[in-house]
Protein backbone atom coordinates (compact mmCIF):
# COMPACT_ATOMS: atom_id res chain seq x y z
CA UNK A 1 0.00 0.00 0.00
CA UNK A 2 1.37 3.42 -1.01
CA UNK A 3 1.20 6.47 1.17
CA UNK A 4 -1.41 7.91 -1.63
CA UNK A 5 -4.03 4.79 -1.06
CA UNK A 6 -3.42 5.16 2.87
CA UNK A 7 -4.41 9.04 2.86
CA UNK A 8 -7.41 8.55 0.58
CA UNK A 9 -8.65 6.17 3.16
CA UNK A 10 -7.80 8.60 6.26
CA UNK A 11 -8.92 11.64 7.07
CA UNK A 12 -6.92 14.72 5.91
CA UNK A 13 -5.36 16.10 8.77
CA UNK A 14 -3.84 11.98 9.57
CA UNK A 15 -0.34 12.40 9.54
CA UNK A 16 1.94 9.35 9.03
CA UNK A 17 4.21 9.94 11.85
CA UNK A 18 2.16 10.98 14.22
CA UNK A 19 0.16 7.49 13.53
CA UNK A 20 3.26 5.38 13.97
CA UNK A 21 4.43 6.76 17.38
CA UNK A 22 0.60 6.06 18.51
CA UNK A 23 0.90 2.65 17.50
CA UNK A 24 4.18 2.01 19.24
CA UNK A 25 2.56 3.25 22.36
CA UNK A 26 -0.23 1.27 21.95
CA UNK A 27 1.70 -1.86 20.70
CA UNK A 28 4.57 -1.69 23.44
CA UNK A 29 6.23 -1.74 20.80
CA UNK A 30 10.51 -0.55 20.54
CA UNK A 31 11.59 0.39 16.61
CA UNK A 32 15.19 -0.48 16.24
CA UNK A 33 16.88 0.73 13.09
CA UNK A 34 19.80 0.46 11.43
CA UNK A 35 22.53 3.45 10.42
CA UNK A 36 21.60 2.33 6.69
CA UNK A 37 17.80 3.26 7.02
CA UNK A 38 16.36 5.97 5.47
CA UNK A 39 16.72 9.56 7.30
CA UNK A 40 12.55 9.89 8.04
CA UNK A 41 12.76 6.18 9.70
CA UNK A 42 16.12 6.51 12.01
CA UNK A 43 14.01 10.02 13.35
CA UNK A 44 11.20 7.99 14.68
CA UNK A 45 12.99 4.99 16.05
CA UNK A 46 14.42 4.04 19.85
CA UNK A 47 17.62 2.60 18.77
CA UNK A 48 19.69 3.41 15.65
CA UNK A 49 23.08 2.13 15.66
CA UNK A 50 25.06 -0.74 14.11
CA UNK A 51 24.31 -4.58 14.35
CA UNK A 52 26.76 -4.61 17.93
CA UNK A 53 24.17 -1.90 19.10
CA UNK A 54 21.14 -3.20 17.67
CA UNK A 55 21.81 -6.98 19.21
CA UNK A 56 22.75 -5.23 22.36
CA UNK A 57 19.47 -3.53 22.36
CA UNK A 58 17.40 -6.29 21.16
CA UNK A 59 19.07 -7.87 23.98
CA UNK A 60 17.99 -5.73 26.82
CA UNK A 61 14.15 -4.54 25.56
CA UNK A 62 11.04 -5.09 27.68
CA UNK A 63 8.75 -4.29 25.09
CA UNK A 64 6.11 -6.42 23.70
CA UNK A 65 6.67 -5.84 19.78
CA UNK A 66 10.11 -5.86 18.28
CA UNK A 67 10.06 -4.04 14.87
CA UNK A 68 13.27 -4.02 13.69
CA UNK A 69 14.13 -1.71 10.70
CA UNK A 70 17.02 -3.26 9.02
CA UNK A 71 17.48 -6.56 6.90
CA UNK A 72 16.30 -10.25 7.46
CA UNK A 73 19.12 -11.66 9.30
CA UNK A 74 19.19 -8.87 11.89
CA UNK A 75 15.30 -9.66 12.64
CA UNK A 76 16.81 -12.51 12.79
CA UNK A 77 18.55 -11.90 15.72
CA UNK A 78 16.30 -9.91 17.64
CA UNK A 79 14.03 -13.13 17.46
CA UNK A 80 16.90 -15.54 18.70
CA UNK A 81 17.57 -13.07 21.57
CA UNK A 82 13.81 -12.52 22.20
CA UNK A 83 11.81 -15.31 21.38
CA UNK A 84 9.04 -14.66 23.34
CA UNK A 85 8.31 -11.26 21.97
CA UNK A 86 7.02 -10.58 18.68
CA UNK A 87 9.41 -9.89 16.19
CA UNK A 88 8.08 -7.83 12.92
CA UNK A 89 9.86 -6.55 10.05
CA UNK A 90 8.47 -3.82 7.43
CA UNK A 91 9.39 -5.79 4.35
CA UNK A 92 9.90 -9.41 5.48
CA UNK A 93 12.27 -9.35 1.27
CA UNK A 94 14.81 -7.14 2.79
CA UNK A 95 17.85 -9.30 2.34
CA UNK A 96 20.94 -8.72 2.28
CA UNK A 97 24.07 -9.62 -0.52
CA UNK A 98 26.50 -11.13 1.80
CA UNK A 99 23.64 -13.72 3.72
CA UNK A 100 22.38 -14.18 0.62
CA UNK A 101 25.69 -15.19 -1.09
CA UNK A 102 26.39 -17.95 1.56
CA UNK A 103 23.55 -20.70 1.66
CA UNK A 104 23.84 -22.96 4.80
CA UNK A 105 23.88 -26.12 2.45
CA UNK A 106 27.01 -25.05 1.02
CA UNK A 107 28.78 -23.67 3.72
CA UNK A 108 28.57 -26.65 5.36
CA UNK A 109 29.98 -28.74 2.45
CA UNK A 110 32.91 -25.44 2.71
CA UNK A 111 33.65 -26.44 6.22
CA UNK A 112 33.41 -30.33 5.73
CA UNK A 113 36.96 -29.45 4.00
CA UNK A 114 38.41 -27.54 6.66
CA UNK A 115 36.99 -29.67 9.89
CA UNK A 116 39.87 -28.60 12.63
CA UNK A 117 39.17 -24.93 11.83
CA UNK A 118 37.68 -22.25 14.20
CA UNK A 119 34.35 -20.81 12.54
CA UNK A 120 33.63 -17.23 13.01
CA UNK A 121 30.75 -16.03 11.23
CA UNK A 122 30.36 -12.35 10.72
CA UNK A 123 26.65 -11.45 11.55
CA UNK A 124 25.67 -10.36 8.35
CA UNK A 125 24.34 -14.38 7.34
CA UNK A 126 21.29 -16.07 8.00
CA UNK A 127 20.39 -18.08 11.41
CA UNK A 128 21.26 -21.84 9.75
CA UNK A 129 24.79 -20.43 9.03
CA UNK A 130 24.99 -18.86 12.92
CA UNK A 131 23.97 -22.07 13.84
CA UNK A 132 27.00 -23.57 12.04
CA UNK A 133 29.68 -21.22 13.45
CA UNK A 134 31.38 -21.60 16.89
CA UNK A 135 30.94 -17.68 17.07
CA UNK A 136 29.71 -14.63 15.41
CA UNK A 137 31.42 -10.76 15.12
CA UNK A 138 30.62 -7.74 13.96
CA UNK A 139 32.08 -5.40 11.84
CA UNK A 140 33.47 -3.50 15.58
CA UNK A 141 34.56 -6.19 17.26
CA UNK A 142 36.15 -8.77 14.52
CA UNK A 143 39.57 -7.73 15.48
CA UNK A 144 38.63 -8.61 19.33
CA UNK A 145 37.47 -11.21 18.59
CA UNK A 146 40.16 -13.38 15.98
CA UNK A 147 42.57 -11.67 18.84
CA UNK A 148 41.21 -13.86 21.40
CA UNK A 149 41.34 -17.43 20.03
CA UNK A 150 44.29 -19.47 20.62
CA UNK A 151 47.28 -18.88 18.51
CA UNK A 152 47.96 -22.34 16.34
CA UNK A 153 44.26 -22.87 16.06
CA UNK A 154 43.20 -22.58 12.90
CA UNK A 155 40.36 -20.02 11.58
CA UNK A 156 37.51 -19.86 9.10
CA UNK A 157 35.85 -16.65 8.34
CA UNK A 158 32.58 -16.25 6.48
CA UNK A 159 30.99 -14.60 4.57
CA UNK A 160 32.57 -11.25 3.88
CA UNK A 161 35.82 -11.56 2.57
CA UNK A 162 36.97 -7.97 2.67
CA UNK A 163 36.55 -7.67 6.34
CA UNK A 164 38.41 -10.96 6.71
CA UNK A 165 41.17 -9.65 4.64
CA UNK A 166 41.48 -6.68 7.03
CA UNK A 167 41.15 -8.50 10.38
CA UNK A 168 43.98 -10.93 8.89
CA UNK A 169 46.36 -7.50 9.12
CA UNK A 170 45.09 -6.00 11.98
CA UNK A 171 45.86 -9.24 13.92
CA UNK A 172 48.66 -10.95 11.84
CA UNK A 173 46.42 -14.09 11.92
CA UNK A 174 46.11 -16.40 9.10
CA UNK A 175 42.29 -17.45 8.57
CA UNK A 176 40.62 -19.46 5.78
CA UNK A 177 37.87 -17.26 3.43
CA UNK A 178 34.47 -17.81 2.23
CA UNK A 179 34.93 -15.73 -0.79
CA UNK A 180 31.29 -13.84 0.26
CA UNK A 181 31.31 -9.81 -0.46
CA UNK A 182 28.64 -6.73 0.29
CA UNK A 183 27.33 -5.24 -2.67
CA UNK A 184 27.60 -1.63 -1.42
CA UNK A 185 31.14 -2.04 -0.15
CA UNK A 186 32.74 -3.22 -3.46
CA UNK A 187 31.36 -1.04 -5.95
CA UNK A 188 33.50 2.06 -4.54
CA UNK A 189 36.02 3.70 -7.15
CA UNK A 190 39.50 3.96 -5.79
CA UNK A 191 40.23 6.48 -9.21
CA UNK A 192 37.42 8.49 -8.62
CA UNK A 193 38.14 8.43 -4.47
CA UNK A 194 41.45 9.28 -5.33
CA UNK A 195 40.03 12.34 -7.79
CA UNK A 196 38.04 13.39 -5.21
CA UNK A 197 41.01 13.64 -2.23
CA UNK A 198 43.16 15.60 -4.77
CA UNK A 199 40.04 17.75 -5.35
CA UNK A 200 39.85 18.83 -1.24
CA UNK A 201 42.93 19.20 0.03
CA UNK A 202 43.42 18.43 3.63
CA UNK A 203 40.36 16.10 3.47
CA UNK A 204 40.51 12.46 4.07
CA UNK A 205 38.80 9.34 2.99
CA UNK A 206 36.89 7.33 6.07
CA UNK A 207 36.39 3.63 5.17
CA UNK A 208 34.28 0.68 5.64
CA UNK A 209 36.12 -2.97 5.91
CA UNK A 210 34.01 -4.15 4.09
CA UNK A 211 35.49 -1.86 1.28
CA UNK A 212 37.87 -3.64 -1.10
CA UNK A 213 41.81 -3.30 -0.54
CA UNK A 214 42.40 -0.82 -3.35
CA UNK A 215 39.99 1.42 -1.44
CA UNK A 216 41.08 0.63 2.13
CA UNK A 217 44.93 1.65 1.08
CA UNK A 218 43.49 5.38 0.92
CA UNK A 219 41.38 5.30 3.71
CA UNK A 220 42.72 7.94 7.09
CA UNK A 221 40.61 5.61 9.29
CA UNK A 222 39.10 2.45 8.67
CA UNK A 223 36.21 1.19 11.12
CA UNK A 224 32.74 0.00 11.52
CA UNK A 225 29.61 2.13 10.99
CA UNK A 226 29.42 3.63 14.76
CA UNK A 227 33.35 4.02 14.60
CA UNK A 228 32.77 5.79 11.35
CA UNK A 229 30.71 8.19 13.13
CA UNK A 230 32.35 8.91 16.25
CA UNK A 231 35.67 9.81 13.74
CA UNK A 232 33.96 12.54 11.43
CA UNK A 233 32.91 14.04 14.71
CA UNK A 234 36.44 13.96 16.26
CA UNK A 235 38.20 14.39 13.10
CA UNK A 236 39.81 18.04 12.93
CA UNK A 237 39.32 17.54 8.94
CA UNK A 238 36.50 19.67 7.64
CA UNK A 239 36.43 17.80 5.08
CA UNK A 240 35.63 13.41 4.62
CA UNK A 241 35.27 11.15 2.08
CA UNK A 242 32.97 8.45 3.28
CA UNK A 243 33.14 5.06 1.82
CA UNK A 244 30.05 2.86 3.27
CA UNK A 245 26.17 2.99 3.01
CA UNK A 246 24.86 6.31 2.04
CA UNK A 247 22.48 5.75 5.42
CA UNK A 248 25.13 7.06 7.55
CA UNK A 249 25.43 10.50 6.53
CA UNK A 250 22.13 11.70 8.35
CA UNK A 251 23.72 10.70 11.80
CA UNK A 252 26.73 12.26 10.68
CA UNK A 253 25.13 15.56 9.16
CA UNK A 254 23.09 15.48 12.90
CA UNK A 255 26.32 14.97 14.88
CA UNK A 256 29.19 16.69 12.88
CA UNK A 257 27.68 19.71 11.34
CA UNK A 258 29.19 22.05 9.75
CA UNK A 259 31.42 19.47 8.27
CA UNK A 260 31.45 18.70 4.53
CA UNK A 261 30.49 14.70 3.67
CA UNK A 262 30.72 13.64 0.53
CA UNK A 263 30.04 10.34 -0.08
CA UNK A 264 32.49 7.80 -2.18
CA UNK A 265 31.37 7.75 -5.72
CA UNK A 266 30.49 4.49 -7.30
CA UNK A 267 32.39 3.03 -10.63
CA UNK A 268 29.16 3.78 -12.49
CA UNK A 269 27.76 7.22 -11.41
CA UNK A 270 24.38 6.26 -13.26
CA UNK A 271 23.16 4.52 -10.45
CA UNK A 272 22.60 4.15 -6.53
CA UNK A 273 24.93 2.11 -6.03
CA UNK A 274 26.50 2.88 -2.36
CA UNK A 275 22.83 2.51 -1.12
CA UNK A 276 21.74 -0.34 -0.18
CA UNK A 277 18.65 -1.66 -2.22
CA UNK A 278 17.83 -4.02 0.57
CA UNK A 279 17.71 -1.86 3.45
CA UNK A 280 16.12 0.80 1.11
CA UNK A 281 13.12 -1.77 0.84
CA UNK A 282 11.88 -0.28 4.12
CA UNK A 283 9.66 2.66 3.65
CA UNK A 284 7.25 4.68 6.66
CA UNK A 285 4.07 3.17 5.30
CA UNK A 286 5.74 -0.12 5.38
CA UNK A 287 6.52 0.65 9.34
CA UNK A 288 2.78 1.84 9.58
CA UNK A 289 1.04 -1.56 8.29
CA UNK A 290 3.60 -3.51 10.31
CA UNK A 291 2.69 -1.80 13.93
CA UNK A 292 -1.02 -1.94 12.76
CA UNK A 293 -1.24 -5.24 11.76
CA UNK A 294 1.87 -7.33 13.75
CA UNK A 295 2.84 -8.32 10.38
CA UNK A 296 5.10 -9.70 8.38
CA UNK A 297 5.94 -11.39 11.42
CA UNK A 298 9.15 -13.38 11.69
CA UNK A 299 9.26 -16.74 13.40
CA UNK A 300 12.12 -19.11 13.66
CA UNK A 301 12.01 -22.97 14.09
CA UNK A 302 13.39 -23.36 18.50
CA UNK A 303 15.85 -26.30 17.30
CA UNK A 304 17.45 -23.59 14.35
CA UNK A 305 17.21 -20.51 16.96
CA UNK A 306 18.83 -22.42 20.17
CA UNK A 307 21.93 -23.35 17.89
CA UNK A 308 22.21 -20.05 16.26
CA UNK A 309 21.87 -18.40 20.18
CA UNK A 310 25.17 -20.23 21.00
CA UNK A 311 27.72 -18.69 19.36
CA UNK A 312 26.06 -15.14 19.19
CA UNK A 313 26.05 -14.87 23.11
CA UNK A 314 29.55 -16.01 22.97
CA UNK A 315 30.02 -13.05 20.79
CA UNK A 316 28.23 -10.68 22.96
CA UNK A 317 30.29 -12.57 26.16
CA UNK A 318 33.42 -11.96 24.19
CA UNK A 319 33.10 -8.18 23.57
């Protein structure tokens, strides 16, 4: 349903907004959102941060109705943490690239060949592959985490590649790949990044790892999403290149004004293409028909959800 058909069917002085923070109330309902959301949705939720923060806060709610603005896999998780609350998402299709691009079937046929390895699973992959992995990280605490398994024991890291790549030189270890990448993080032009650095003197690039190597090279400081945003507000540069989601740049704009963000062109300028499609797939009606009607709802089957629960607490125990 479009905004359009909702107001026809409304009176005129309804206003969207206003209809969604009644519902919450009346739901007990908490929105949690994602940095990646659009600027209108991280306004009206509880909790906007990264998927550390969000799983945190998933963690700790008391409400009744969990309606989590993000992708599938971090309903996902607000489920396993909470499965006696209801967990809703505004468009259950919201996927993302790097879950998507590691099916548990064959990741378990990948780790059949390496059986005396050490799985850590970055979050970004469905439940069945959490449920796989001996523990999960995040983009903000991969680092801490490879740092504190034993040195001689050998590693797996799935799905994203990139960040793997960069975890393997922050802490010297060696770690097997699932060759898994975001499609937002690898379509970044180190030419036109480059271009644009030359362009603004004195400015500097901020990075993503999930940005390829060519990019990362550049990059002044490299970090996760929240760590991207606590730098351009530290940063004495007036000026930063920003090389992840487009989402980020409201909390930025909010937090560092005054600053100039650009974000890091694409290799084709025609399209979107550092914004993800999947995360865009959430829109403020979509939030609407979710609080009014509970639904889509996301359920997960208790055998899958206790296995996948393991090694995310350890994550949360280990950071």
């Amino acid at each position: 349903m479009s905004l359009t058909q909702l107001k026809d069917s409304l009176p005129p002085d309804w206003k969207l907004e206003e209809e969604i923070r009644r519902l919450k109330k009346e739901r007990n309902a908490v929105i949690l959102a994602h940095y990646y959301q659009e600027s209108d949705i991280q306004d009206l939720a509880d909790h906007v941060g990264d998927s550390l923060q969000l799983a945190r806060a998933a963690q700790k709610t008391q409400a009744d109705v969990i309606l989590f603005c993000g992708v599938h896999f971090m309903a996902e998780v607000a489920k396993i943490l909470n499965p006696e609350r209801v967990v809703i998402l505004p468009d259950l299709e919201a996927g993302c690239s790097l879950a998507d691009g590691c099916p548990a079937p064959e990741f378990e046929r990948f780790l059949a060949k390496h059986p005396d390895h050490f799985v850590i699973s970055y979050i970004n992959c469905s439940a069945a592959v959490k449920a796989l992995s001996d523990v999960i990280c995040t983009s903000s605490n991969a680092v801490k985490i490879v740092s504190q398994i034993p040195k001689g024991q050998p590693i797996l890291f799935a799905p994203d590649q990139h960040l793997g790549r960069f975890v393997m030189k922050q802490t010297g270890r060696e770690m097997v790949l699932w060759p898994g990448s975001c499609i937002v993080h690898e379509t970044f032009s180190e030419k036109k990044i480059i271009e644009l650095l030359l362009r603004h003197p004195g400015s500097e690039l901020i990075a993503h790892p999930e940005c390829e190597e060519p990019v990362l090279r550049h990059a002044k400081f490299i970090g996760s999403t929240t760590a991207l945003l606590q730098y351009a507000v530290s940063s004495s540069a007036q000026t930063l290149i920003v090389a992840t989601e487009e989402g980020i740049l409201h909390a930025m704009r909010r937090d560092a004004p005054g600053k100039t963000l650009i974000p890091a062109p694409p290799e084709d300028e025609s399209c979107a293409c550092n914004q993800c499609p999947h995360m865009r797939r959430n829109t403020l009606e979509k939030v609407y028909l979710a609080l009014r009607d509970l639904q889509p709802r996301l359920e997960l089957d208790e055998t899958l959800r206790l296995r996948a629960k393991k090694p995310i607490d350890r994550m949360l125990e280990m950071s």
